[in-house]
N, C-alpha and C. Protein backbone atom coordinates (compact mmCIF):
# COMPACT_ATOMS: atom_id res chain seq x y z
N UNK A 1 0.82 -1.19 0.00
CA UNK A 1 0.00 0.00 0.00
C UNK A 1 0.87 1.25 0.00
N UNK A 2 1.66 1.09 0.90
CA UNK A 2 2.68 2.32 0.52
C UNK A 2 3.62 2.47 -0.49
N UNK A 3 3.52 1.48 -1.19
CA UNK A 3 4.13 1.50 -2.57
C UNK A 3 3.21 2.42 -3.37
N UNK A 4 2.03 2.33 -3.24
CA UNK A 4 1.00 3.46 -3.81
C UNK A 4 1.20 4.96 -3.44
N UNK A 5 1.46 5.11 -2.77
CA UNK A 5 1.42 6.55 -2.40
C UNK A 5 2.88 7.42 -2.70
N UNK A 6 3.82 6.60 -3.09
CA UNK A 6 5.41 7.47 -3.45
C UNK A 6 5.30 8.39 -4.13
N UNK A 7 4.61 8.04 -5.55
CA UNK A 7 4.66 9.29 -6.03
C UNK A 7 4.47 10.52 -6.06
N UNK A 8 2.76 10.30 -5.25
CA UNK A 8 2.69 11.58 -4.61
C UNK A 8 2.78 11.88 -3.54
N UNK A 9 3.25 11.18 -2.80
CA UNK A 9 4.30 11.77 -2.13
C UNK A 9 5.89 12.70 -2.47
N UNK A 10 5.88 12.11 -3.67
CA UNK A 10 7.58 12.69 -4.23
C UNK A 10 7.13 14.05 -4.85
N UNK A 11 6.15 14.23 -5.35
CA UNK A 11 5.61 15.28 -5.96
C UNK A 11 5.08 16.58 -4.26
N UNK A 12 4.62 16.04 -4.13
CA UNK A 12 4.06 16.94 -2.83
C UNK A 12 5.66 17.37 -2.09
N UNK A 13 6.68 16.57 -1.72
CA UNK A 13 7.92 16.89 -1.57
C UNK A 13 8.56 18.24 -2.32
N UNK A 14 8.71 17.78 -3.05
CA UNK A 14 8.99 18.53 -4.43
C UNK A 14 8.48 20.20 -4.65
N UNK A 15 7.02 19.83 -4.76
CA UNK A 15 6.51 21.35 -4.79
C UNK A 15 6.63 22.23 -3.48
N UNK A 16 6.40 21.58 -2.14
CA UNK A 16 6.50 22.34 -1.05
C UNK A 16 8.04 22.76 -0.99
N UNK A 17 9.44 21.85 -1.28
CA UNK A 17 10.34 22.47 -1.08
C UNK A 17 10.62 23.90 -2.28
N UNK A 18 9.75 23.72 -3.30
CA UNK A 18 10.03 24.50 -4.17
C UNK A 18 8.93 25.83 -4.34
N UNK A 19 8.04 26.02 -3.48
CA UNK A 19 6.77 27.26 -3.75
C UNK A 19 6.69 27.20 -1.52
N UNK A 20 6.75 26.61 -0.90
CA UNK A 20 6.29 26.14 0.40
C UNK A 20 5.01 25.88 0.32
N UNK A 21 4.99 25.13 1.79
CA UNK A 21 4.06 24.21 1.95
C UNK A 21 2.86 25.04 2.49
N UNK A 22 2.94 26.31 2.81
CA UNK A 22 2.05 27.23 2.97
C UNK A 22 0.71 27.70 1.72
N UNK A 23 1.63 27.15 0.23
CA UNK A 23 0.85 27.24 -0.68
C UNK A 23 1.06 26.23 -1.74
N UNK A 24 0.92 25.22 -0.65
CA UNK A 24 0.62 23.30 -1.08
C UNK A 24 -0.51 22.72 -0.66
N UNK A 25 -1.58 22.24 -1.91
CA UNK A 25 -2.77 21.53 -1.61
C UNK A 25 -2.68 20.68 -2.15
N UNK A 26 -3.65 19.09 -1.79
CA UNK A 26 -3.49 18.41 -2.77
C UNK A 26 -5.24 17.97 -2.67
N UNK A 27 -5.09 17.27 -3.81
CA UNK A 27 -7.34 16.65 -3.83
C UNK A 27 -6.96 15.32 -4.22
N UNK A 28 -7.75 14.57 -3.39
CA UNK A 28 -7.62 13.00 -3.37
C UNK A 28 -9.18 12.37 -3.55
N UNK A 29 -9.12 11.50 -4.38
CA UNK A 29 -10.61 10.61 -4.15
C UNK A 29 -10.57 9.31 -3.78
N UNK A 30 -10.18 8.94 -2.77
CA UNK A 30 -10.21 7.29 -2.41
C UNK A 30 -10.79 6.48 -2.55
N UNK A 31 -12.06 6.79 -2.73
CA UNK A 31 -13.11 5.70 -3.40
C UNK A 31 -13.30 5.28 -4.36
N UNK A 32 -12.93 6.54 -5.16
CA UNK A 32 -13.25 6.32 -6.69
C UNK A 32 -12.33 4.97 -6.97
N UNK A 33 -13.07 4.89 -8.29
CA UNK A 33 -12.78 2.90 -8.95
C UNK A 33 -13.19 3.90 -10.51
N UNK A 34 -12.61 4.92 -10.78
CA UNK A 34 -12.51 5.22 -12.28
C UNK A 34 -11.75 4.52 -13.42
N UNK A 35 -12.14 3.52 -14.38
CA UNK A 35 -11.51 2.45 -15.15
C UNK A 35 -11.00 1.65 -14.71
N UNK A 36 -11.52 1.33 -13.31
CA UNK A 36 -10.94 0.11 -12.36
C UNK A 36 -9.63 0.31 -11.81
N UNK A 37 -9.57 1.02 -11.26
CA UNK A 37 -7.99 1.86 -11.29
C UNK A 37 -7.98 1.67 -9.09
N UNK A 38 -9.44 1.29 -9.14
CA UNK A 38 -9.20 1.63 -7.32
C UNK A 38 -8.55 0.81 -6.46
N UNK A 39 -8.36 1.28 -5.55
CA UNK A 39 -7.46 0.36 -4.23
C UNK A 39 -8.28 -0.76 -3.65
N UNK A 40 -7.48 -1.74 -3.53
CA UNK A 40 -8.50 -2.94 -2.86
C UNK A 40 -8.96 -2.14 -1.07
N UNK A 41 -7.92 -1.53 -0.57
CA UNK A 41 -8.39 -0.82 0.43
C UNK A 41 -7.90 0.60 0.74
N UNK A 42 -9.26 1.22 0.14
CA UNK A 42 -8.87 2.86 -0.05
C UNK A 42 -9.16 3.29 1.09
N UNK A 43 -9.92 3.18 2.15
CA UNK A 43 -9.67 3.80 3.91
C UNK A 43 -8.18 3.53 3.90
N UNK A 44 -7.67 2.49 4.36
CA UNK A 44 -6.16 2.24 4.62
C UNK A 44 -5.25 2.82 4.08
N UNK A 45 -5.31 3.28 2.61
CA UNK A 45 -4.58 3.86 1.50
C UNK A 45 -4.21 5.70 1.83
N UNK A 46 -5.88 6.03 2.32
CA UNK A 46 -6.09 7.16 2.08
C UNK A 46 -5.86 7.83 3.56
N UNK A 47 -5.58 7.04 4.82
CA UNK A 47 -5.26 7.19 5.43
C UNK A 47 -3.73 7.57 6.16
N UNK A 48 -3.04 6.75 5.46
CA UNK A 48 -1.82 6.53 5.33
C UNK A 48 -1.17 7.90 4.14
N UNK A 49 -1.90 8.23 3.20
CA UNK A 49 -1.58 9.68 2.73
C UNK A 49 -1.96 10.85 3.45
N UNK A 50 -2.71 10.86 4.12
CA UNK A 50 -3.23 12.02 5.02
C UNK A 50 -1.88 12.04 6.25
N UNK A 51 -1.61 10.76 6.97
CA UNK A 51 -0.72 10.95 7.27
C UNK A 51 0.98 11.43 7.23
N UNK A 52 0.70 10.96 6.08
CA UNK A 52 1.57 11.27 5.21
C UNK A 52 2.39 12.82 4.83
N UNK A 53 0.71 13.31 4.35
CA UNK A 53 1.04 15.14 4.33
C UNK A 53 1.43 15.63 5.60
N UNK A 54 1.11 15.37 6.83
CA UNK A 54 1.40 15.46 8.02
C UNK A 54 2.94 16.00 7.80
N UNK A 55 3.69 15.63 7.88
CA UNK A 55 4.98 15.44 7.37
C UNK A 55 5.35 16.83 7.13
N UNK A 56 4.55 17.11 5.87
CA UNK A 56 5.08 18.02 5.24
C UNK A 56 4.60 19.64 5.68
N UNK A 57 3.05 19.76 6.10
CA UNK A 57 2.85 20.61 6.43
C UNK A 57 1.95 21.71 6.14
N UNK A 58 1.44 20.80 4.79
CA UNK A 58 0.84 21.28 3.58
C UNK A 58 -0.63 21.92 4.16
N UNK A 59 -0.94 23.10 3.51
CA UNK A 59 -2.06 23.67 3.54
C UNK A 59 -3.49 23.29 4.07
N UNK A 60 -4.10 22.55 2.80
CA UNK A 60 -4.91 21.83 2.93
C UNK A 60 -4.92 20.17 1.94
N UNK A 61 -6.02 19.22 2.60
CA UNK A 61 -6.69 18.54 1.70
C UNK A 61 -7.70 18.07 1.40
N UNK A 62 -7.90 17.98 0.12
CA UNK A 62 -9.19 18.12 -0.42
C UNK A 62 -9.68 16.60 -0.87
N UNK A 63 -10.98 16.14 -0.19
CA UNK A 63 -11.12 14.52 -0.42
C UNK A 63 -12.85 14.71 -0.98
N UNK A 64 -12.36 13.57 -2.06
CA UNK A 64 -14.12 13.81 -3.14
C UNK A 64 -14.63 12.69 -2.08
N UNK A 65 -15.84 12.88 -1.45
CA UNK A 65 -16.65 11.56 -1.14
C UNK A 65 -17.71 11.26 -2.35
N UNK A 66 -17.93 10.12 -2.25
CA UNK A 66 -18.65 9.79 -3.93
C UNK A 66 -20.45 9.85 -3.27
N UNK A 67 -20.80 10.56 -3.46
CA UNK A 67 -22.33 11.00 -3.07
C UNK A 67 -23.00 10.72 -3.89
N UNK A 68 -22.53 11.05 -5.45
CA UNK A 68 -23.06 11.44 -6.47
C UNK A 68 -23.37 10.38 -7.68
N UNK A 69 -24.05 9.66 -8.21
CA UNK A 69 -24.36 8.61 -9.34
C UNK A 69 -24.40 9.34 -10.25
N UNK A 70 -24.83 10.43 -10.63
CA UNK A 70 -25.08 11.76 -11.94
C UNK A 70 -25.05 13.03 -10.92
N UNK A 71 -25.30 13.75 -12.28
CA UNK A 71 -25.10 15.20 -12.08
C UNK A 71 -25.96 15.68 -10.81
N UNK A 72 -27.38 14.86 -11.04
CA UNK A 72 -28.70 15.56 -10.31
C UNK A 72 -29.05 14.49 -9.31
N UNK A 73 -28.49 13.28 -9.32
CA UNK A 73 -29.21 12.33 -8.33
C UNK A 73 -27.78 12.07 -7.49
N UNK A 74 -28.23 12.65 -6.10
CA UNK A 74 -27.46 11.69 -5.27
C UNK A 74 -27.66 10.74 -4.02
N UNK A 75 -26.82 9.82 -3.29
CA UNK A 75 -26.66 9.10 -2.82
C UNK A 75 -25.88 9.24 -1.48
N UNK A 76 -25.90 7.73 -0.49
CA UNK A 76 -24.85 8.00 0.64
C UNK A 76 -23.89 7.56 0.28
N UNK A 77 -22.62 7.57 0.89
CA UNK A 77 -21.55 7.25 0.40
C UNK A 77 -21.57 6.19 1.49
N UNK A 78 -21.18 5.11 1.25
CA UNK A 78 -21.35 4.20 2.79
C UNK A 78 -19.85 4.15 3.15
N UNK A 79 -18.92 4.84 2.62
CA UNK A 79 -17.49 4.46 3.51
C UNK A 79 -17.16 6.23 4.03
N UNK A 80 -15.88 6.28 4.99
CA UNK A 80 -16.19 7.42 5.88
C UNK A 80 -14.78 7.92 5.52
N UNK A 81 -15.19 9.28 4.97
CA UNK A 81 -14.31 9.94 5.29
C UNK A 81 -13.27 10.46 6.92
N UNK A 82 -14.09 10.58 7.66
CA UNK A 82 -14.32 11.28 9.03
C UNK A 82 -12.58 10.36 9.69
N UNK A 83 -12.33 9.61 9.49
CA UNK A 83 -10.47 8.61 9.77
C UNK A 83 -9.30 9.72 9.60
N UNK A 84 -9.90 9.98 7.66
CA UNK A 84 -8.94 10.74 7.30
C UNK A 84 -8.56 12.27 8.22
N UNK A 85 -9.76 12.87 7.88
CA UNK A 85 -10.48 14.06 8.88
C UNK A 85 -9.40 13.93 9.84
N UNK A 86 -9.73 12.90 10.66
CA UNK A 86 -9.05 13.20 12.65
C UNK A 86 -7.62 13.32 12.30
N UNK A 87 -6.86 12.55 11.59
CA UNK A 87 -5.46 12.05 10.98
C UNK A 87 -5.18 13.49 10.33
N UNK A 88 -5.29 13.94 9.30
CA UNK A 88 -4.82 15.47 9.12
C UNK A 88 -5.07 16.78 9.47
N UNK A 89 -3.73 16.92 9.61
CA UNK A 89 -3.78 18.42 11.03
C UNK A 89 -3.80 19.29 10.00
N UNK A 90 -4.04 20.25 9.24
CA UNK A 90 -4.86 21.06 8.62
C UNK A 90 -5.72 21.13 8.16
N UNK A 91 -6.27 22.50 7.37
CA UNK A 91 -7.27 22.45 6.52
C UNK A 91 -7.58 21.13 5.63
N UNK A 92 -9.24 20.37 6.06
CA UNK A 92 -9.60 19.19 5.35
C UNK A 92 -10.96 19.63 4.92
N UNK A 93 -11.02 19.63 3.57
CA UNK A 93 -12.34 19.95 2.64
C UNK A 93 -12.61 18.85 2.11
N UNK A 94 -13.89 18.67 1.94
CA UNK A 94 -14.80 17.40 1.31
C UNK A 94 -15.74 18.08 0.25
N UNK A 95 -15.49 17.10 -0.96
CA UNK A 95 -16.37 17.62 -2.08
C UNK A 95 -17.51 16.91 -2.13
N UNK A 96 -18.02 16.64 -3.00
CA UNK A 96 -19.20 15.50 -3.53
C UNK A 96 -20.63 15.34 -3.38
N UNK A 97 -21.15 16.66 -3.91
CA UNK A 97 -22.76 16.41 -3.91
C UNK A 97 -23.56 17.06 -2.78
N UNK A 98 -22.46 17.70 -2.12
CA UNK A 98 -22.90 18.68 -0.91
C UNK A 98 -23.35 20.06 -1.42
N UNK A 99 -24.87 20.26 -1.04
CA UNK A 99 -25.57 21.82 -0.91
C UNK A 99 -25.33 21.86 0.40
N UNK A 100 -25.99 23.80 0.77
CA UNK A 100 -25.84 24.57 2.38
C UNK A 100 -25.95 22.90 3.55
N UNK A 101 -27.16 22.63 3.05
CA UNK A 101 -27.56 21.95 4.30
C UNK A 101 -26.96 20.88 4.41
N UNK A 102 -26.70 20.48 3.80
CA UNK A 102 -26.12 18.66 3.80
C UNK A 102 -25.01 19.13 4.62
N UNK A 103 -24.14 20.24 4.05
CA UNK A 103 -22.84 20.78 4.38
C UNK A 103 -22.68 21.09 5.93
N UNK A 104 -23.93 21.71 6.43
CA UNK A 104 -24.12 22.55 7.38
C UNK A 104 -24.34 21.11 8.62
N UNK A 105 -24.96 19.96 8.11
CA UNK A 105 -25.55 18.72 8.83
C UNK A 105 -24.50 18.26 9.03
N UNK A 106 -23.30 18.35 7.79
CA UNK A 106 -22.35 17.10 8.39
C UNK A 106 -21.57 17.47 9.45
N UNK A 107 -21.30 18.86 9.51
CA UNK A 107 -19.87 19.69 10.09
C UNK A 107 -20.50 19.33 11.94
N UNK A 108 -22.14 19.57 11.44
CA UNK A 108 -22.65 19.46 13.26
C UNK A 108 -22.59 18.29 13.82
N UNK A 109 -22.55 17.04 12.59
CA UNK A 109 -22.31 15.56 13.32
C UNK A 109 -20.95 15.33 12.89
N UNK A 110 -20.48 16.28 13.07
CA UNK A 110 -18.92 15.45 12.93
C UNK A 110 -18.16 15.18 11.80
């Protein structure tokens, strides 16, 4: 599993020593399975990169939860972001199918 994550890790290295890590973000989707491309275990994966940025110091990160089946219909996501969340000590933004309220619901449960 951590053979997965070097590269960007080497890249995130890279740019923070070269712009700082003050204006280093990165956006991750762990769930996604786009052309079958996904992790047999993307909690574990995506965890282990969050930790990861730790390290470095970086700004923020940005994680898609998959809410969404289309543009207009969405869904729950049944796996949890909220691991990654506790594990990275900065700014952590979540994308995926969130309006005011959904947004406003999750932040109050956690």
């Amino acid at each position: 599993m951590r053979l997965r994550s070097i590269f960007a890790l080497e890249i995130v290295e890279a740019v923070v020593n070269d712009i700082g890590a003050e204006r280093v973000g990165i956006g991750l989707s762990p769930f996604a399975n786009y052309s079958e491309l996904g992790d047999s275990n993307p909690s574990a994966l995506g965890l282990i990169m969050v930790e990861s940025f730790n390290k470095y110091d970086i700004a923020y990160c940005r994680m898609v939860e998959l809410r969404m089946s289309t543009v207009v219909e969405k869904g729950e996501c049944p796996k949890s972001l909220v691991p990654m969340r506790k594990a990275f000590k900065s700014t952590f933004m979540v994308v995926g199918g969130y309006d005011r309220g959904d947004g406003n619901k999750i932040v109050v449960e956690d």
